[in-house]
N, C-alpha and C. Protein backbone atom coordinates (compact mmCIF):
# COMPACT_ATOMS: atom_id res chain seq x y z
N UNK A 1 -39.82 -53.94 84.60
CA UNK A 1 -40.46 -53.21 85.68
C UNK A 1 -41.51 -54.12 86.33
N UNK A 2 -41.93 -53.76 87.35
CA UNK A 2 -42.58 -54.56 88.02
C UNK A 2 -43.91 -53.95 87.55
N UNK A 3 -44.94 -55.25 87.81
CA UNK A 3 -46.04 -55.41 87.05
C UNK A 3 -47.56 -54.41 87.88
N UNK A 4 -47.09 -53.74 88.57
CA UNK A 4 -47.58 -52.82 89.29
C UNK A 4 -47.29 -51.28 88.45
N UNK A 5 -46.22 -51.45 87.57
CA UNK A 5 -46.13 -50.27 86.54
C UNK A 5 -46.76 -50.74 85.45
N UNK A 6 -47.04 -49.24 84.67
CA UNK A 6 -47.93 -49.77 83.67
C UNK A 6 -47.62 -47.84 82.94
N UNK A 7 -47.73 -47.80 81.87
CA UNK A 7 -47.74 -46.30 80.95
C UNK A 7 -46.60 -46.42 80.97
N UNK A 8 -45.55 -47.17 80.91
CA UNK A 8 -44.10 -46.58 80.96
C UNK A 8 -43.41 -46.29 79.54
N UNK A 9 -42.75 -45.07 79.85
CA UNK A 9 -42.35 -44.23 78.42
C UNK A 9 -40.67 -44.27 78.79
N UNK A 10 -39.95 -44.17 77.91
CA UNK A 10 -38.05 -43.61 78.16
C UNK A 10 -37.81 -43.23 77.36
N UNK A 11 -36.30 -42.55 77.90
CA UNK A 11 -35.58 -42.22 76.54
C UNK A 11 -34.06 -42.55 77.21
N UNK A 12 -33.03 -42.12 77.05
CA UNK A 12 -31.61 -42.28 77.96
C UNK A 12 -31.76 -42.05 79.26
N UNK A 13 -32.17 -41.03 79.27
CA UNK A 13 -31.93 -40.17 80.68
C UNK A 13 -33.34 -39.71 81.56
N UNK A 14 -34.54 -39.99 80.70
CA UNK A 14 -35.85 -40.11 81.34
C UNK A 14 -37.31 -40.71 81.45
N UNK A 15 -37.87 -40.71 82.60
CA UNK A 15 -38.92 -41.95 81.74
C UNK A 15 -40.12 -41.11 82.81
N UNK A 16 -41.34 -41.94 82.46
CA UNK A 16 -42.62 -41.57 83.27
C UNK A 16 -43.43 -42.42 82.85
N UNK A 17 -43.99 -42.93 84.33
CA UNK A 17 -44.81 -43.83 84.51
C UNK A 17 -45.59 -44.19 85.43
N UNK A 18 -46.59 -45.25 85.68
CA UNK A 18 -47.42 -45.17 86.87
C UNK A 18 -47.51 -46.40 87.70
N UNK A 19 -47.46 -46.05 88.77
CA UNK A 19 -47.76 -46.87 89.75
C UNK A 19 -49.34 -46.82 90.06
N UNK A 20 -49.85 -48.38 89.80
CA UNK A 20 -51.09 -48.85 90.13
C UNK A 20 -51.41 -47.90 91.30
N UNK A 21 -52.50 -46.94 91.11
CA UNK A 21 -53.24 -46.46 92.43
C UNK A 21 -52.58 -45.32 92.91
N UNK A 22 -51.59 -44.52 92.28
CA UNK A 22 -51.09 -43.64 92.32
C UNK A 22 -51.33 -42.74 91.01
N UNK A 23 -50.32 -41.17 91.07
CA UNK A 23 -50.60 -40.41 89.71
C UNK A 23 -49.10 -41.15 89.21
N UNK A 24 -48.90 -40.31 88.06
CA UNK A 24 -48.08 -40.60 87.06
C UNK A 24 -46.80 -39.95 87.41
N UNK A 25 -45.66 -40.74 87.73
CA UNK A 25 -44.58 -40.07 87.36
C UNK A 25 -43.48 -39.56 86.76
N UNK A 26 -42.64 -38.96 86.55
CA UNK A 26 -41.86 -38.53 86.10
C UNK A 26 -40.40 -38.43 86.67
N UNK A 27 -39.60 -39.29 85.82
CA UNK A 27 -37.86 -39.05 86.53
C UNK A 27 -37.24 -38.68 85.43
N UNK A 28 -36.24 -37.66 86.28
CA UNK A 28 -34.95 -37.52 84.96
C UNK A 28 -33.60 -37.83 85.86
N UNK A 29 -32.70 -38.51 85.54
CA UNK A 29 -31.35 -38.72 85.93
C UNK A 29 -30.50 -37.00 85.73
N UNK A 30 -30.02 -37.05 86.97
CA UNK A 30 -29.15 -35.44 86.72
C UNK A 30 -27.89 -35.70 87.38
N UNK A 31 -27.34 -37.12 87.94
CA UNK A 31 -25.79 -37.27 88.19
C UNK A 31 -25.74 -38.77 87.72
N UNK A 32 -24.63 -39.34 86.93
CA UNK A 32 -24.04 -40.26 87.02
C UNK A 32 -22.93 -40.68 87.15
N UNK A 33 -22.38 -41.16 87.55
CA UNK A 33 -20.99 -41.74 87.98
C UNK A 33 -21.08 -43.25 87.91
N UNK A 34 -20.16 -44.21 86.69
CA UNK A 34 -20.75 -45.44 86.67
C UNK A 34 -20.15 -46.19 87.25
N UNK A 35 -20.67 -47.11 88.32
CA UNK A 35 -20.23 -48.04 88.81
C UNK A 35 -20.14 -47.68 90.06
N UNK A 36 -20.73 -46.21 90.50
CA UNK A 36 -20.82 -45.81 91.85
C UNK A 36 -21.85 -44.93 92.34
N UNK A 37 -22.54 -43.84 91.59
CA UNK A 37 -23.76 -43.11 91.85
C UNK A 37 -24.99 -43.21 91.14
N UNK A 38 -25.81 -42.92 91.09
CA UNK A 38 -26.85 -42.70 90.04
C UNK A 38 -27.78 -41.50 90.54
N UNK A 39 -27.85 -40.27 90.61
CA UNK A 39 -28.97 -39.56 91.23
C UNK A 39 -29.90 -39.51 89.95
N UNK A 40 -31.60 -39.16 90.41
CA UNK A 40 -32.27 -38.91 89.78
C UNK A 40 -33.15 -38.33 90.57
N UNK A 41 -34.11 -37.56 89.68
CA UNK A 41 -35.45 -36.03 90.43
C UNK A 41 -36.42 -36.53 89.23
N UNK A 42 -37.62 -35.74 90.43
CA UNK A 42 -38.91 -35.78 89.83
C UNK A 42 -38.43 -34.82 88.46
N UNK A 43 -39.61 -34.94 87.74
CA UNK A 43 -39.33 -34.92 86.19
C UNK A 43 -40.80 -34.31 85.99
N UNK A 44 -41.55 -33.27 85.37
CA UNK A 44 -42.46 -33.12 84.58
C UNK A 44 -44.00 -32.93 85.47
N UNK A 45 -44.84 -33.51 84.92
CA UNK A 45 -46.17 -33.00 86.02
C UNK A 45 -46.44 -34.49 87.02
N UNK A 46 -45.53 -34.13 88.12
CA UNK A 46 -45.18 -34.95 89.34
C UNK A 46 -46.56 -34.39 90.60
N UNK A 47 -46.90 -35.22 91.07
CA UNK A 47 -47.88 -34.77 92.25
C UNK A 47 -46.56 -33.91 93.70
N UNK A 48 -45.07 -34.08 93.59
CA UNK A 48 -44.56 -34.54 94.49
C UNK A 48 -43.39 -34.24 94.11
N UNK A 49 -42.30 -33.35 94.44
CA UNK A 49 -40.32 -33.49 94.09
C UNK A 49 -40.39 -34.46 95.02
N UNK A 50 -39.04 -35.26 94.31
CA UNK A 50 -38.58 -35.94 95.04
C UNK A 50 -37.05 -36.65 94.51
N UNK A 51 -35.91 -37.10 95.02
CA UNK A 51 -35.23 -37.50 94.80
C UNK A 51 -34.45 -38.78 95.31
N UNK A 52 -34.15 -39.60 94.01
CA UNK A 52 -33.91 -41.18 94.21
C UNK A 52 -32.45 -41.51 94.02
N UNK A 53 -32.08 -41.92 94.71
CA UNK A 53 -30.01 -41.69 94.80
C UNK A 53 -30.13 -43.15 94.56
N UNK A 54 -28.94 -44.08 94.16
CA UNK A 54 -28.62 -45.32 94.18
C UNK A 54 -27.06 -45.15 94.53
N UNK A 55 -26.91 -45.87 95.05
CA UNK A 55 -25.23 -45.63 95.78
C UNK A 55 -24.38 -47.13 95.74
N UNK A 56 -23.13 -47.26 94.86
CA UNK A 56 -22.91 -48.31 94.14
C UNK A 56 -22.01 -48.26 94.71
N UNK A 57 -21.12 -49.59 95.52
CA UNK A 57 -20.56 -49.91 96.00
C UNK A 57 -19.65 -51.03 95.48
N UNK A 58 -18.20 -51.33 94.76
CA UNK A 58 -18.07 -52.43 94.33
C UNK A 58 -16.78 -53.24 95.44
N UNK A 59 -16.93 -54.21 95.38
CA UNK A 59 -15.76 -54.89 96.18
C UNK A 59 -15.23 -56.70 95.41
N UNK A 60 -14.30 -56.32 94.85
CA UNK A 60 -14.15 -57.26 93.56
C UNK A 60 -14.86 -57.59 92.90
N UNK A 61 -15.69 -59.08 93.28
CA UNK A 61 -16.65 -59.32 91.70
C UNK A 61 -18.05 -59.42 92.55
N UNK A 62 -17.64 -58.49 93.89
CA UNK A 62 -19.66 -58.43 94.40
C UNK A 62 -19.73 -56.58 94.55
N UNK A 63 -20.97 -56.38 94.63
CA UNK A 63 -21.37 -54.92 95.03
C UNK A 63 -22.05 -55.14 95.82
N UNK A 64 -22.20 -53.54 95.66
CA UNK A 64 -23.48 -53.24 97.00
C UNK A 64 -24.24 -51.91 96.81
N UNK A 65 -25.64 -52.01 96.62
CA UNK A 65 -26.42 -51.13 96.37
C UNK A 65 -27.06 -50.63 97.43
N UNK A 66 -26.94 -49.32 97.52
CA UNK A 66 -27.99 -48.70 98.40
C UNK A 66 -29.49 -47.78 97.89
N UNK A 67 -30.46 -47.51 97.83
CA UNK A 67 -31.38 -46.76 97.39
C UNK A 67 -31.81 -46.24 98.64
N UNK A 68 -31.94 -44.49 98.09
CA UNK A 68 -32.46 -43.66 99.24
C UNK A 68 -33.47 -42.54 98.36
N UNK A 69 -34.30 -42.82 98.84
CA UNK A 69 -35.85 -41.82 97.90
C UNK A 69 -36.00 -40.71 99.43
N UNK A 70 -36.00 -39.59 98.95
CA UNK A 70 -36.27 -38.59 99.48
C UNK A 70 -37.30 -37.60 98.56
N UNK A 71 -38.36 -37.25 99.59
CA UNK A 71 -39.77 -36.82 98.89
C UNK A 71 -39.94 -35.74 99.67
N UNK A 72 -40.87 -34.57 99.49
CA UNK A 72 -41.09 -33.40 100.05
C UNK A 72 -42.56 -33.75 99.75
N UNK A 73 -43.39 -34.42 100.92
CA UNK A 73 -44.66 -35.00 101.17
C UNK A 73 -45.70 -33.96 102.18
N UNK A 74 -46.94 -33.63 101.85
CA UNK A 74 -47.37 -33.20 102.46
C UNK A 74 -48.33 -34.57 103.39
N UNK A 75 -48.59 -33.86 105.16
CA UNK A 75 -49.03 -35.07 105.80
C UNK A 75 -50.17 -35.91 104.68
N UNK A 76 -51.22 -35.53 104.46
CA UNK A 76 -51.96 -36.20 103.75
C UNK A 76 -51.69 -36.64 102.59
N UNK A 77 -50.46 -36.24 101.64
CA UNK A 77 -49.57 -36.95 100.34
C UNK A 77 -49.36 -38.66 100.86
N UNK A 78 -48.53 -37.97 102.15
CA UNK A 78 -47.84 -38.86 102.87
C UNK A 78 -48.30 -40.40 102.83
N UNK A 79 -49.71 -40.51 104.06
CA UNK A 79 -50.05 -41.00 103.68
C UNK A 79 -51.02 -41.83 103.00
N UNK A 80 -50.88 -41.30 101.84
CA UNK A 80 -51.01 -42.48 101.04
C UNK A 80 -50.52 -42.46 100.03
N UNK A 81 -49.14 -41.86 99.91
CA UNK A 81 -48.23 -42.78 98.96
C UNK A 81 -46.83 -43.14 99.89
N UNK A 82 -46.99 -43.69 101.54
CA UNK A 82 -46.32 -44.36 101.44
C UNK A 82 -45.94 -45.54 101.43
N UNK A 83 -46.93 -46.66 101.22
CA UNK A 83 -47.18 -47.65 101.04
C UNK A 83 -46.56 -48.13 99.87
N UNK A 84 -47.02 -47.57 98.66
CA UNK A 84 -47.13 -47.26 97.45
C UNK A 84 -45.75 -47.50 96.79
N UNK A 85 -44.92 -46.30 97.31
CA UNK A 85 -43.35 -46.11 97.21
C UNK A 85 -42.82 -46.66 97.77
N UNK A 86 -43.47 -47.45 99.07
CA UNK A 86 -42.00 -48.21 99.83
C UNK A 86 -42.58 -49.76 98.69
N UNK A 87 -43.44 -50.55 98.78
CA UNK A 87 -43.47 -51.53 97.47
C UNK A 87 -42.86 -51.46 96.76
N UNK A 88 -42.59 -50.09 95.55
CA UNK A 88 -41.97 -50.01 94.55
C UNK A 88 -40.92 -49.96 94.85
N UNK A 89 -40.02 -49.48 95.81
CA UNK A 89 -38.87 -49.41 96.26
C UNK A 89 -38.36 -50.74 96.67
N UNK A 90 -39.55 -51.30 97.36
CA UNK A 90 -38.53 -52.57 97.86
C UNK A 90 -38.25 -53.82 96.56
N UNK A 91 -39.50 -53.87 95.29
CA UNK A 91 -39.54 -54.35 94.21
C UNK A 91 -38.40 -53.79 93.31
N UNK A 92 -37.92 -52.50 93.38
CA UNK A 92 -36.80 -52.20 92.45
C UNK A 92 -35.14 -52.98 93.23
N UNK A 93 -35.70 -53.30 94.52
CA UNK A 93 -34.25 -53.64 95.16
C UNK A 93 -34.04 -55.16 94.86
N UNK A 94 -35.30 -55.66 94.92
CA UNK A 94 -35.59 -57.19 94.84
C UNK A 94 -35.26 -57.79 93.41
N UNK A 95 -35.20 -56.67 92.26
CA UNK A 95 -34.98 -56.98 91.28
C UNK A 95 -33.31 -56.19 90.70
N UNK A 96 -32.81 -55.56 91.57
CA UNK A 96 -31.58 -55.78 91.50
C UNK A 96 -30.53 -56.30 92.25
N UNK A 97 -31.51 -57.10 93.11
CA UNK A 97 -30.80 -58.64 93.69
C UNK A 97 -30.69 -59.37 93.08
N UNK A 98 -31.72 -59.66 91.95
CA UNK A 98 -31.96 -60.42 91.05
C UNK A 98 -30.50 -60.65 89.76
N UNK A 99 -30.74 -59.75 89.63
CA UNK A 99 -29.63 -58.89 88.50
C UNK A 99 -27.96 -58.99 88.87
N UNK A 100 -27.98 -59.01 90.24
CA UNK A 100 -26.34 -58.90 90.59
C UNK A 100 -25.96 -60.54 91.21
N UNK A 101 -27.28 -61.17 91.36
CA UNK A 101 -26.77 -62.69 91.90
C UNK A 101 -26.13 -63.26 90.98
């Protein structure tokens, strides 16, 4: 995880943790399909629902990932966690560029 997380807990299917300067969150995975979906939802005492899709794309020996975070933000949630979440978002993509090069 990127070094901007910190408290991080798991188990198979859920974890919670924090983003520097934010509250604590909580995910649980509730669809998988391997090698093509991944959904996951807020999880536990979340400031925020929200839901994080990964959309797996394969085409012989390359893929293609998509991530789409959808949040139910109030204006002032907003912003200021969206800074926050788009970092972590673009750090979770950057590191599964990493992973599939």
């Amino acid at each position: 995880m990127p070094e901007q997380v910190v408290d991080w807990e798991s188990t198979p299917d859920e974890c919670s943790f924090k983003i520097q300067g934010m509250a604590t969150l909580g995910m649980k995975m509730i669809e998988k399909n391997p090698n093509n979906l991944i959904k996951i939802t807020s999880n536990g005492k979340v400031p925020f629902t929200f839901f994080l899709t990964c959309m797996i794309q394969e085409d012989h020996n390359n893929s293609k990932v998509q991530l789409a975070f959808d949040a139910e933000l109030n204006p002032m949630m907003k912003m200021m966690a969206v800074k926050p979440l788009t970092n972590f978002l673009n750090l979770l993509a950057g590191k599964l560029s990493q992973l599939m090069s």
